[in-house]
N, C-alpha and C. Protein backbone atom coordinates (compact mmCIF):
# COMPACT_ATOMS: atom_id res chain seq x y z
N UNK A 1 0.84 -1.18 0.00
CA UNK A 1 0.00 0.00 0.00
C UNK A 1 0.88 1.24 0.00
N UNK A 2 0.59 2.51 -1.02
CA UNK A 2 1.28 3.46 -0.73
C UNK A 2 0.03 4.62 -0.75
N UNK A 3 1.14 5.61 -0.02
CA UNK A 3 -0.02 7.28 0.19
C UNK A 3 0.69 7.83 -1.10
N UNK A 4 -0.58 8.59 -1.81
CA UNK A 4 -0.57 9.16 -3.06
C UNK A 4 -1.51 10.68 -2.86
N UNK A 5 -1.11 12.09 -3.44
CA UNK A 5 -1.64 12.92 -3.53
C UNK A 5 -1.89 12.76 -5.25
N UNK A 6 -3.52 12.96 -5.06
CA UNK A 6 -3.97 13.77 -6.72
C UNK A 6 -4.75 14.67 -7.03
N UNK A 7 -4.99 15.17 -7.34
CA UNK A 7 -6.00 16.58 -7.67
C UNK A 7 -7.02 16.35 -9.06
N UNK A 8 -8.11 16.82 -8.51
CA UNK A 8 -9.39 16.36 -9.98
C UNK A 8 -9.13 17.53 -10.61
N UNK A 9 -9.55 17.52 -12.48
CA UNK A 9 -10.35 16.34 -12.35
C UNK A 9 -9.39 14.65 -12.53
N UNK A 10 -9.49 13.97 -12.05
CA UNK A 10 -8.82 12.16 -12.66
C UNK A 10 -9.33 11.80 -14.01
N UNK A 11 -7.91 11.39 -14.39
CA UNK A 11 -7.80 10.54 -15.62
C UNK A 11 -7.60 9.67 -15.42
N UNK A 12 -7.78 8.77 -16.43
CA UNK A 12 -7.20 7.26 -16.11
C UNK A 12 -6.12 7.14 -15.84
N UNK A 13 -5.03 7.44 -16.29
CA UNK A 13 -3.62 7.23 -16.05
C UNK A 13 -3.28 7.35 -14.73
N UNK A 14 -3.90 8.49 -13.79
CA UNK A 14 -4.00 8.81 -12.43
C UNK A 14 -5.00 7.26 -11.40
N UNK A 15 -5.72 6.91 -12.24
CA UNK A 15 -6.70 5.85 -11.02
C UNK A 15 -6.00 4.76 -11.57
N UNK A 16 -5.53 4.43 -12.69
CA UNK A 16 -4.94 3.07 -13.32
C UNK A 16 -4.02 2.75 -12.17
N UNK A 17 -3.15 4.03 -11.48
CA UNK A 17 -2.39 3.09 -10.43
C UNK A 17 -2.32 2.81 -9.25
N UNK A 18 -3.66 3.14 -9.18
CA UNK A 18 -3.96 2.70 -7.47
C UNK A 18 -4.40 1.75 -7.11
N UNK A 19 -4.61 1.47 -6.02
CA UNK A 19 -4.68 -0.07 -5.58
C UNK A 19 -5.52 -0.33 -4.66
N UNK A 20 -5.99 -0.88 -4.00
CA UNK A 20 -7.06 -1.13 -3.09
C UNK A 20 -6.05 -0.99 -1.64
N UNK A 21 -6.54 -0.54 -0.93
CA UNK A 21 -6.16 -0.10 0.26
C UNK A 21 -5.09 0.75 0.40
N UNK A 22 -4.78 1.74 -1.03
CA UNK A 22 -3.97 3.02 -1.11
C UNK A 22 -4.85 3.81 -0.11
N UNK A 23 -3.77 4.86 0.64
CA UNK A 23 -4.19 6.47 1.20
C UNK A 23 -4.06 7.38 0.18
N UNK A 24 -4.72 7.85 -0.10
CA UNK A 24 -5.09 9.39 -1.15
C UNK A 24 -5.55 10.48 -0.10
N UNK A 25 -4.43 11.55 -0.89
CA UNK A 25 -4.66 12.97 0.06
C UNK A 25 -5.56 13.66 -1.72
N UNK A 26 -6.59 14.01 -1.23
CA UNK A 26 -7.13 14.39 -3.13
C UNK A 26 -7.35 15.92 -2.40
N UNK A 27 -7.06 16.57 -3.90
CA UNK A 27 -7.02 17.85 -3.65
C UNK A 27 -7.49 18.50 -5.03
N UNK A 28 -8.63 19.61 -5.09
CA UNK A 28 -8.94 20.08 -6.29
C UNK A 28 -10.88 20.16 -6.14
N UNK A 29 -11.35 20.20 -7.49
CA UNK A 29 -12.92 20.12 -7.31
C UNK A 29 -12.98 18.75 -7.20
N UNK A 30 -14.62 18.83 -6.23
CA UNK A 30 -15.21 17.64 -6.28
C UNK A 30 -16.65 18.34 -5.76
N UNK A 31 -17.64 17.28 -6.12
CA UNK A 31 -19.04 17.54 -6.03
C UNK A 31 -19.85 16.66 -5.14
N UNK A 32 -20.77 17.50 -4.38
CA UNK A 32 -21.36 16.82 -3.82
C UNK A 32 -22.90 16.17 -3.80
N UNK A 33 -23.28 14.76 -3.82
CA UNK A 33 -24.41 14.80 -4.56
C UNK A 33 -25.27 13.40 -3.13
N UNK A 34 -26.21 13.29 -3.35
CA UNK A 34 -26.86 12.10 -2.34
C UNK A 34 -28.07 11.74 -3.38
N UNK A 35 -28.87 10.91 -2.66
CA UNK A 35 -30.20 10.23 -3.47
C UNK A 35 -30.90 11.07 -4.64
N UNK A 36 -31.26 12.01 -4.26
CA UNK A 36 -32.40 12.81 -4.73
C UNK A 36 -31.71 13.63 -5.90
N UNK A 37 -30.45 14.10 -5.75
CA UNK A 37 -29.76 15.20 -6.88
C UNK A 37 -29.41 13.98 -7.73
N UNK A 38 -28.79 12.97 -7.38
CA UNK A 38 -28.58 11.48 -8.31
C UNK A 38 -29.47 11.28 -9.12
N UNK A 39 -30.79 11.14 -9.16
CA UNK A 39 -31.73 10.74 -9.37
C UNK A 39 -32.25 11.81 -10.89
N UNK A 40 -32.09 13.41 -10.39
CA UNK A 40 -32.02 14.32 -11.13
C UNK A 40 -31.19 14.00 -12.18
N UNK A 41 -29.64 13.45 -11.66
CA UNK A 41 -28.48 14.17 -13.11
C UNK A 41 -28.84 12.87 -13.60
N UNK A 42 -29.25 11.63 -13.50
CA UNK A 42 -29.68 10.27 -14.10
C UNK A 42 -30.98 11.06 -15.18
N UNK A 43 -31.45 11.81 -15.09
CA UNK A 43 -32.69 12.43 -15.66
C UNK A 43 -32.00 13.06 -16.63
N UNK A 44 -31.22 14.05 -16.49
CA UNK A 44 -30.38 15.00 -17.18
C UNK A 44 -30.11 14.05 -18.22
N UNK A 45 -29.52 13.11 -18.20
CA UNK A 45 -28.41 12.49 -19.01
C UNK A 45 -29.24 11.36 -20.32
N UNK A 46 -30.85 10.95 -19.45
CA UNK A 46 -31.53 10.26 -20.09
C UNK A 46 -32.18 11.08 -21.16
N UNK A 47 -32.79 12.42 -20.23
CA UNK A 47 -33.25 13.20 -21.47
C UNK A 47 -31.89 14.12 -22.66
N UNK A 48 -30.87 14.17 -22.02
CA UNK A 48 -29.75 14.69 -23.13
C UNK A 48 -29.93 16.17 -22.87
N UNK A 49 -30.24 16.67 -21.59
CA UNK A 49 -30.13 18.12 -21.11
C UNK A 49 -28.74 18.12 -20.73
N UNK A 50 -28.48 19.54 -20.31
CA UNK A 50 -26.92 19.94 -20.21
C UNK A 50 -26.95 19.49 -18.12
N UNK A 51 -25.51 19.43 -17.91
CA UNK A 51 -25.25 18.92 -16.82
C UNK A 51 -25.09 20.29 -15.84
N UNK A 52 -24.98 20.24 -14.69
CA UNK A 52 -24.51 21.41 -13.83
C UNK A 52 -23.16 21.76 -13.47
N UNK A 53 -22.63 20.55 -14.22
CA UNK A 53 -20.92 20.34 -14.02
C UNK A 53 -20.44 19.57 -14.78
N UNK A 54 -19.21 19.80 -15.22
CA UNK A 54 -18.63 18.59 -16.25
C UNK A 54 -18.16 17.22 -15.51
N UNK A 55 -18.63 16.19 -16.09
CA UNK A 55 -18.74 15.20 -15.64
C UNK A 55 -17.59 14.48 -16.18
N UNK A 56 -17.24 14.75 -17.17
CA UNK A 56 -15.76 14.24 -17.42
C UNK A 56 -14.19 14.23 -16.03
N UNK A 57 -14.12 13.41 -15.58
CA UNK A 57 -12.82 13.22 -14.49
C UNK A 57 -13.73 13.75 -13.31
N UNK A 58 -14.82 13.93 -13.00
CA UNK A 58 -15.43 14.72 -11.87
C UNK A 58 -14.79 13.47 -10.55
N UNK A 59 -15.40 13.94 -9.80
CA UNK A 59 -15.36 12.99 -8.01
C UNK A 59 -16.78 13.42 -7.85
N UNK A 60 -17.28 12.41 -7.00
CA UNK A 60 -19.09 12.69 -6.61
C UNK A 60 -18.44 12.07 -5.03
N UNK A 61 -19.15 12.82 -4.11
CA UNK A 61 -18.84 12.81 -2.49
C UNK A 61 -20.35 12.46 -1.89
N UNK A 62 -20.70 11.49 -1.49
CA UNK A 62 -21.90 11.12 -0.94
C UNK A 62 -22.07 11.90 0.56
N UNK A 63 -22.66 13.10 0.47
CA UNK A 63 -22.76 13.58 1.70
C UNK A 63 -23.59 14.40 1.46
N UNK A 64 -24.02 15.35 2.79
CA UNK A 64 -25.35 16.23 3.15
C UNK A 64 -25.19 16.35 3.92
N UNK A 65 -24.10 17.81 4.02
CA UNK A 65 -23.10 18.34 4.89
C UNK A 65 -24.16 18.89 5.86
N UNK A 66 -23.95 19.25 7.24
CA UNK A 66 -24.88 20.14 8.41
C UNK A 66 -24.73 21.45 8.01
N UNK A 67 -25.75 22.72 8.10
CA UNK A 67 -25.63 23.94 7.88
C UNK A 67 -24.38 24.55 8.59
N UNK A 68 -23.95 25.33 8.05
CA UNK A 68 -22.47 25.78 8.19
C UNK A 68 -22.47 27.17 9.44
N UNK A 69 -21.64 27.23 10.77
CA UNK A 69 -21.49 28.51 11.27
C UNK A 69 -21.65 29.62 10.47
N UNK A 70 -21.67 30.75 11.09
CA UNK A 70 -21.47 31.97 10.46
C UNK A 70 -19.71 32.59 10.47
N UNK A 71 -18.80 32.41 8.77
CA UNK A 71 -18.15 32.49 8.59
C UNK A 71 -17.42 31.50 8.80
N UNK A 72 -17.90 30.32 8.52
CA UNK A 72 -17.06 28.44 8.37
C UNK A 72 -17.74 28.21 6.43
N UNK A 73 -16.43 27.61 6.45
CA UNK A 73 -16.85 27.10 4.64
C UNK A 73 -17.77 26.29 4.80
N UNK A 74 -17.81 25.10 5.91
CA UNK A 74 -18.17 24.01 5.86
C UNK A 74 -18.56 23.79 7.37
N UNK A 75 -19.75 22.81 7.53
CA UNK A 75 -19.58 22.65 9.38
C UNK A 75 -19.23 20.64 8.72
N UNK A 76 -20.02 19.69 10.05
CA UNK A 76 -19.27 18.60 9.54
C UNK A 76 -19.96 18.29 8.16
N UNK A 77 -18.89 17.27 7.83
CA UNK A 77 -19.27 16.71 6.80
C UNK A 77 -18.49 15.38 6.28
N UNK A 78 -19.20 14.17 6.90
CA UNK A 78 -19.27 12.54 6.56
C UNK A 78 -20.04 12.28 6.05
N UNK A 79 -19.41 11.59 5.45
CA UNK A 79 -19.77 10.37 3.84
C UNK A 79 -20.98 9.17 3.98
N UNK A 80 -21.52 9.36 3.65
CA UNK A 80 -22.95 8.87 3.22
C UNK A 80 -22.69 7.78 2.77
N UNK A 81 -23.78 6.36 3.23
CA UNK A 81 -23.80 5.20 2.59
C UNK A 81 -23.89 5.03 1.61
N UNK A 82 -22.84 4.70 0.57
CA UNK A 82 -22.82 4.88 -0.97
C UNK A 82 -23.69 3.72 -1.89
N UNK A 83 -23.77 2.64 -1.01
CA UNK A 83 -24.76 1.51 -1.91
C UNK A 83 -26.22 2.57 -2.30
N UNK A 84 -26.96 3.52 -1.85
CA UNK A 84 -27.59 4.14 -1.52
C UNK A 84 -28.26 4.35 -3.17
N UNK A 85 -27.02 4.74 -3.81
CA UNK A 85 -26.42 5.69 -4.78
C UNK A 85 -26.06 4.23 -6.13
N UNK A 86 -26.12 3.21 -5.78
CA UNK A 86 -25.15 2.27 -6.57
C UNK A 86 -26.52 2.28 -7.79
N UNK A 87 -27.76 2.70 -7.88
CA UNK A 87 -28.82 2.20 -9.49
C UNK A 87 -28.38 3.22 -10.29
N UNK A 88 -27.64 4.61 -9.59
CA UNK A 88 -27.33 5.69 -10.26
C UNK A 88 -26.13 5.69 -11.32
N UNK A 89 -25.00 4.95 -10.38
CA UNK A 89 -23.48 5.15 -10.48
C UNK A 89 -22.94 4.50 -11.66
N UNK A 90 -23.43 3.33 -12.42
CA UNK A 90 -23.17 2.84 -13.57
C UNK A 90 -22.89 3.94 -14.86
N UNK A 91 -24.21 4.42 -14.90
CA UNK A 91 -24.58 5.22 -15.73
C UNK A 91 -23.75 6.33 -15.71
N UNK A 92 -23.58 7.10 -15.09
CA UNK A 92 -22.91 8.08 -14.94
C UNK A 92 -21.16 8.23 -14.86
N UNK A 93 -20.71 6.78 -14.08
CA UNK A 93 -19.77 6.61 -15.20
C UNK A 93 -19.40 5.95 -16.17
N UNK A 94 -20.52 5.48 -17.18
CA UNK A 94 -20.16 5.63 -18.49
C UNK A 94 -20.17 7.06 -19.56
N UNK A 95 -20.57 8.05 -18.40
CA UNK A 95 -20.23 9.61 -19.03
C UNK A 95 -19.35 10.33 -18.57
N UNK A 96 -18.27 9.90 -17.89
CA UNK A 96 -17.18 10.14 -17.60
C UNK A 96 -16.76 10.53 -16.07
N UNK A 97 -17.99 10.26 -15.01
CA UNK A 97 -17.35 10.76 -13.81
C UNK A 97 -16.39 8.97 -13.47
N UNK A 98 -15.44 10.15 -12.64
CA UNK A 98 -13.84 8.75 -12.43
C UNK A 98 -14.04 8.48 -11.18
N UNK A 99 -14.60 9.59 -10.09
CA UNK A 99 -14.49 8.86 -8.46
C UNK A 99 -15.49 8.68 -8.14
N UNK A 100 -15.81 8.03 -6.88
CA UNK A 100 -16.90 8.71 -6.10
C UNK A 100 -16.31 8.41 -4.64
N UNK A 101 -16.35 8.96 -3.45
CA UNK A 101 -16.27 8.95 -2.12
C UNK A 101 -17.44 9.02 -0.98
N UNK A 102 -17.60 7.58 -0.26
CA UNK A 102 -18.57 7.40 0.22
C UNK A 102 -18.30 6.43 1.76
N UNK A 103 -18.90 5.80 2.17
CA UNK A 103 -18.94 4.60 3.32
C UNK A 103 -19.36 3.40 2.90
N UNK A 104 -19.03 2.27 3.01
CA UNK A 104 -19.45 0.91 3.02
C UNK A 104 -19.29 0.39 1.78
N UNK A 105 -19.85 -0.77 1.41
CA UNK A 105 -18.88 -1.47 0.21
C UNK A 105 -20.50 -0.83 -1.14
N UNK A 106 -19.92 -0.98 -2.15
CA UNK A 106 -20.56 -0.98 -3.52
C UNK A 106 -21.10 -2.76 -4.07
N UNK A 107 -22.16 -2.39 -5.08
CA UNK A 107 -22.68 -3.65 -5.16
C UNK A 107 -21.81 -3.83 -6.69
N UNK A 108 -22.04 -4.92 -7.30
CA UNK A 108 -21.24 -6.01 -8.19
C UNK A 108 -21.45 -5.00 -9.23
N UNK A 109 -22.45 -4.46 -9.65
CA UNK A 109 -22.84 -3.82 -10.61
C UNK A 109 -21.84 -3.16 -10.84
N UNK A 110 -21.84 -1.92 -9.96
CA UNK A 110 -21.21 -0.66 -9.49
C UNK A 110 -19.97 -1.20 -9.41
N UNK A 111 -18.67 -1.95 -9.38
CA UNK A 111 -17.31 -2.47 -9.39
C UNK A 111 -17.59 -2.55 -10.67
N UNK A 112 -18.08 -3.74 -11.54
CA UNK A 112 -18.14 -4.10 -12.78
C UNK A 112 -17.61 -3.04 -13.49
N UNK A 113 -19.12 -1.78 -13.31
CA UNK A 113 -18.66 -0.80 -14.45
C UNK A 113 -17.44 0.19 -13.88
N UNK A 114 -16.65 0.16 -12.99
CA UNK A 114 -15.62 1.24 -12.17
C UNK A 114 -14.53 0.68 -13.19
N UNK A 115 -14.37 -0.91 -13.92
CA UNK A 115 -13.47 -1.98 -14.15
C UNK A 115 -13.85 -1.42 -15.81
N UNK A 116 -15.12 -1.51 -16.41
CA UNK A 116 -14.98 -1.03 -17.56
C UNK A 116 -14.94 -0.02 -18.32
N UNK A 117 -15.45 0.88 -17.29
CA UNK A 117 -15.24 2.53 -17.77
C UNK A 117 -14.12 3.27 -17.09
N UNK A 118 -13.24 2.50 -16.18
CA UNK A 118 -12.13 3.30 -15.50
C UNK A 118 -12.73 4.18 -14.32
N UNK A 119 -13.53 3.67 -12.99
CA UNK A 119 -13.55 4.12 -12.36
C UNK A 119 -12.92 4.24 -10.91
N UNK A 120 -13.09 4.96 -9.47
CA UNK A 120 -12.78 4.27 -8.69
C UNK A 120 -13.27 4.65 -7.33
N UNK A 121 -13.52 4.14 -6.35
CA UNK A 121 -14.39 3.89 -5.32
C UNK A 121 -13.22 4.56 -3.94
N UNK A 122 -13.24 5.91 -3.33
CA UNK A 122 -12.95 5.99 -2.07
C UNK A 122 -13.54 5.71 -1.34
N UNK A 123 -13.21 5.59 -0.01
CA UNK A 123 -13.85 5.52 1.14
C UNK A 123 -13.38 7.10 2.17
N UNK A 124 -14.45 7.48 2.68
CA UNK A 124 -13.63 8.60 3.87
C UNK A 124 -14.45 8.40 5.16
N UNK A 125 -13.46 8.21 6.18
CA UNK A 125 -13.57 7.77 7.39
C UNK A 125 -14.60 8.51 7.98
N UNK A 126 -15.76 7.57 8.13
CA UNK A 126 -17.21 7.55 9.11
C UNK A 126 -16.49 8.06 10.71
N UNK A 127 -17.10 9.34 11.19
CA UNK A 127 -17.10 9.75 12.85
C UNK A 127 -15.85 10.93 12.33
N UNK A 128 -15.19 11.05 11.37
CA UNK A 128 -14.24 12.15 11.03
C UNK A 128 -14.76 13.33 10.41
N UNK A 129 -15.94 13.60 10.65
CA UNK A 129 -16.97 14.40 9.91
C UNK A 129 -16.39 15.81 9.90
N UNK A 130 -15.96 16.21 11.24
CA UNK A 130 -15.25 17.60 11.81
C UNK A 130 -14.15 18.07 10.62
N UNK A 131 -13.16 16.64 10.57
CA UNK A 131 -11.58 16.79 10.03
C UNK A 131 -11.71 16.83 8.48
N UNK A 132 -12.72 16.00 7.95
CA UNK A 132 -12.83 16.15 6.57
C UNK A 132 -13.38 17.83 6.53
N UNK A 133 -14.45 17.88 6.89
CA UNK A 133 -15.33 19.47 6.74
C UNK A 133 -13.79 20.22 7.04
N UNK A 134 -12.03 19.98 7.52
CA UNK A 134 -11.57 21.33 7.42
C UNK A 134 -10.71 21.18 6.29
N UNK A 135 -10.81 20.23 5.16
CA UNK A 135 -10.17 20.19 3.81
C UNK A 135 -11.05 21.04 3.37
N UNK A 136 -11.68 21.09 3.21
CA UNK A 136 -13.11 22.05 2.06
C UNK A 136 -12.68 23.66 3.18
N UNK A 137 -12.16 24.25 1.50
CA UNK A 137 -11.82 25.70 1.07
C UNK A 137 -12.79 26.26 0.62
N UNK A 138 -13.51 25.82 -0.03
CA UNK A 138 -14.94 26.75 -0.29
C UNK A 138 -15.58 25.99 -0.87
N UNK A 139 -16.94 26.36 -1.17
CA UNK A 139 -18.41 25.31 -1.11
C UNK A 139 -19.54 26.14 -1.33
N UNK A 140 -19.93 25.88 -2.69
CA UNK A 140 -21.18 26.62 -3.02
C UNK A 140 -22.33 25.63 -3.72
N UNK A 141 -23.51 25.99 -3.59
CA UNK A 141 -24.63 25.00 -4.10
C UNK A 141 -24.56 25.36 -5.71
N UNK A 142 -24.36 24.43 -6.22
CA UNK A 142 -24.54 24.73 -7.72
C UNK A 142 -25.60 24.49 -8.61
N UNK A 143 -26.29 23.67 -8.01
CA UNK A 143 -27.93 23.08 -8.39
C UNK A 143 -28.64 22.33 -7.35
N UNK A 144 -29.38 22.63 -7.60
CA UNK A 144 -31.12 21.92 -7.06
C UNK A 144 -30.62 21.89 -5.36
N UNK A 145 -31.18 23.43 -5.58
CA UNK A 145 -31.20 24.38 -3.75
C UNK A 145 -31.95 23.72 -3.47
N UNK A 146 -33.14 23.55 -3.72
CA UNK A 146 -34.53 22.95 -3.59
C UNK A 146 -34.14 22.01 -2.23
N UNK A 147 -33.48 21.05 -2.74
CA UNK A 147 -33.22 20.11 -2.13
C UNK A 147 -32.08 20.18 -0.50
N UNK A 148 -31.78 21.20 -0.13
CA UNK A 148 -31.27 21.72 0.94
C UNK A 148 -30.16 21.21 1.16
N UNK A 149 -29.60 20.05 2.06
CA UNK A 149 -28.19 19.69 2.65
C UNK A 149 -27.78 18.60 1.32
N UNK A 150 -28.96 18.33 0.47
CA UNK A 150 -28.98 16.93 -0.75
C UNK A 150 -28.71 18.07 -1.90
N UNK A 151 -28.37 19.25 -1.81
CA UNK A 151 -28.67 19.92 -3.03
C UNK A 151 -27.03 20.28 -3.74
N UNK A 152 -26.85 19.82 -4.81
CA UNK A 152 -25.25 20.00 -5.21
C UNK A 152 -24.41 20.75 -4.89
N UNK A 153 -23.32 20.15 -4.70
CA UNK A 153 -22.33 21.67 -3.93
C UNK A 153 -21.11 21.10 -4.92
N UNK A 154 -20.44 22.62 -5.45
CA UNK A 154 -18.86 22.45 -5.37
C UNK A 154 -18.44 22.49 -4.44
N UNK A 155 -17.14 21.83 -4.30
CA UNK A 155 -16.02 21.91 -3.19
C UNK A 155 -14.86 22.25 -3.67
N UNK A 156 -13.86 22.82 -3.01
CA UNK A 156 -12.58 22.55 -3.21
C UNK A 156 -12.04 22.34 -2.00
N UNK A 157 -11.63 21.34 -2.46
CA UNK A 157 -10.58 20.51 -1.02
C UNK A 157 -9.22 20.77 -0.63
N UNK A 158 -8.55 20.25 -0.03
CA UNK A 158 -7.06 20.45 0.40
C UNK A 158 -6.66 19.17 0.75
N UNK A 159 -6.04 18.25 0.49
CA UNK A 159 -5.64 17.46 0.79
C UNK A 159 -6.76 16.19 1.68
N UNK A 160 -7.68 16.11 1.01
CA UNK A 160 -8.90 15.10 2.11
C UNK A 160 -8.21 13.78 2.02
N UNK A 161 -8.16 13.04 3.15
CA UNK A 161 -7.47 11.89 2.88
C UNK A 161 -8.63 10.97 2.90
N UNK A 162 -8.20 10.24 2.19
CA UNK A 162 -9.16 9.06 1.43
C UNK A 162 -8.58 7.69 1.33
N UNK A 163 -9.15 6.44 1.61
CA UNK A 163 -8.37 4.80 1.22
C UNK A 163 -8.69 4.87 0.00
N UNK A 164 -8.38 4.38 -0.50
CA UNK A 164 -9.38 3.45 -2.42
C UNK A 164 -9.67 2.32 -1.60
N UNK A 165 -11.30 1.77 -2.02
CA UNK A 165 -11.75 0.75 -1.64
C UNK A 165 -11.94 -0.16 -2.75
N UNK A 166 -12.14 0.33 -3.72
CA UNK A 166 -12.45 -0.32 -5.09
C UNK A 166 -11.66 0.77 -6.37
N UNK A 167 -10.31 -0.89 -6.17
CA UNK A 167 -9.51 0.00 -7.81
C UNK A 167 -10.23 -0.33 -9.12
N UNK A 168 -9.37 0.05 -10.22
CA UNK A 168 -9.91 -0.36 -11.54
C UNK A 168 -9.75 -1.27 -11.56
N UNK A 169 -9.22 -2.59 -11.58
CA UNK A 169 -9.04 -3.95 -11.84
C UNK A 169 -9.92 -4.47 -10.86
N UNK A 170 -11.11 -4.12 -10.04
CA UNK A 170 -12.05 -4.89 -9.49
C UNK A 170 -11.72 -5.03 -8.38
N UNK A 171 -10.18 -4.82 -7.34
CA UNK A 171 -10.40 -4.77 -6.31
C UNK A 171 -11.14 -4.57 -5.29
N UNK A 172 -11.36 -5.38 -3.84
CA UNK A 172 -12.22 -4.68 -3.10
C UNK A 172 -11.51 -4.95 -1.50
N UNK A 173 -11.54 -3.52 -1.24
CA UNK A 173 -10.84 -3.47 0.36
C UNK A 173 -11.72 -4.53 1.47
N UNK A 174 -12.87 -3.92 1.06
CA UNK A 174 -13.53 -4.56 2.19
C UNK A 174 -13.53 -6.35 2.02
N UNK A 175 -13.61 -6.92 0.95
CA UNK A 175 -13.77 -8.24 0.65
C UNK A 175 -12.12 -9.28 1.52
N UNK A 176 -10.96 -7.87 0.91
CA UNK A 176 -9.58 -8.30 1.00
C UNK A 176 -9.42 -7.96 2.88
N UNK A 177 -10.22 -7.21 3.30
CA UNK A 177 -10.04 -7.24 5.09
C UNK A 177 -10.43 -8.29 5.58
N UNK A 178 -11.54 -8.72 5.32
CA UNK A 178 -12.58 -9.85 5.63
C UNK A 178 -11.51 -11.55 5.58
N UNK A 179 -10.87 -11.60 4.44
CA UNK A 179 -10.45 -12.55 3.86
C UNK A 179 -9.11 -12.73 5.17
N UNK A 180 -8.51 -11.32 4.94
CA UNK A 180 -6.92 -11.34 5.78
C UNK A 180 -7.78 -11.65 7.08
N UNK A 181 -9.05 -11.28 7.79
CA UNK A 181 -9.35 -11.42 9.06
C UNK A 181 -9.17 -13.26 9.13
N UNK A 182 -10.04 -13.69 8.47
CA UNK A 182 -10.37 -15.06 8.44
C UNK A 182 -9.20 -15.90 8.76
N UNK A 183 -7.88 -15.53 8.02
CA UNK A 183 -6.71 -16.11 7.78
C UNK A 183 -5.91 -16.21 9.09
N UNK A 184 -6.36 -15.34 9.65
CA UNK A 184 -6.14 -15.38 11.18
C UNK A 184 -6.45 -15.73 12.22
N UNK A 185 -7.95 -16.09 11.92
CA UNK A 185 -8.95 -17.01 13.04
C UNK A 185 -7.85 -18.60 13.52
């Protein structure tokens, strides 16, 4: 396992060499999206309307950050159960988004297509809600206010540290913990 800094948007050449249970410090835009805005850009893309962001190399961050102090970019903000999100995630990256960052494992589907369209699966540490919210430099809603803490945000980050849970070649952290646990019983 090695620690790697990268900055979006990701190309392949950048996720091609990571590995399942790499540390990533990612730094650059990333977007934030949950059920309901998912559901929207899946709409967008079916009807062939324009996007709210380029989706080419994007990162999608499963969260629905808490309303922010007065004069804080961000208050906390942890990562959302990403299976949640997995009827969405196919689709979307076969239009070019490369990450997504979330909690808990992804279903078969969702690996499959990460393996054929070049995607890849972070994880960011559940109860660190405080420490992630102080990577994010600024943060604005970019679509569907409507939808309040679920409603799209840019970010720009600083260094958020992140595992890869699922590389491009189909790896999976959580499957490969499970396995090393067993080996030890």
């Amino acid at each position: 396992m090695k620690t790697v800094e990268l900055r979006t948007p990701l190309d392949e050449k950048q996720i091609s060499n990571l590995e399942s249970g790499d540390k990533v410090f990612l730094s650059g835009e990333i977007y934030t999206a949950r059920d309901a805005a998912h559901k929207k850009l899946v709409a967008l893309i079916e009807e062939g309307k324009d996007f709210p962001f380029d989706l080419k190399g994007a990162v999608i961050y499963y969260v629905g950050p808490a309303p922010s102090k007065p004069g804080q970019v961000m208050n906390s903000a942890g990562p959302t159960t990403s299976y949640r999100m997995d009827s969405f995630t196919p689709l979307l990256l076969k239009h070019g988004l490369r990450g997504t960052i979330g909690k808990g494992p992804r279903s078969r589907e969702v690996r499959d297509a990460m393996v054929k369209h070049g995607g890849i699966y972070f994880a960011a540490v559940g109860g660190a809600a405080a420490g992630i919210a102080s990577t994010v430099k600024e943060a604005e809603v970019i679509a569907y206010d409507e939808l309040g803490p679920e409603a799209i945000r840019r970010l720009v980050v600083e260094r958020m540290p992140l595992f890869v849970v699922n590389d491009t070649m189909g790896n999976d952290l959580f499957e490969a913990g499970v396995a090393e646990y067993q080996r030890e019983e």
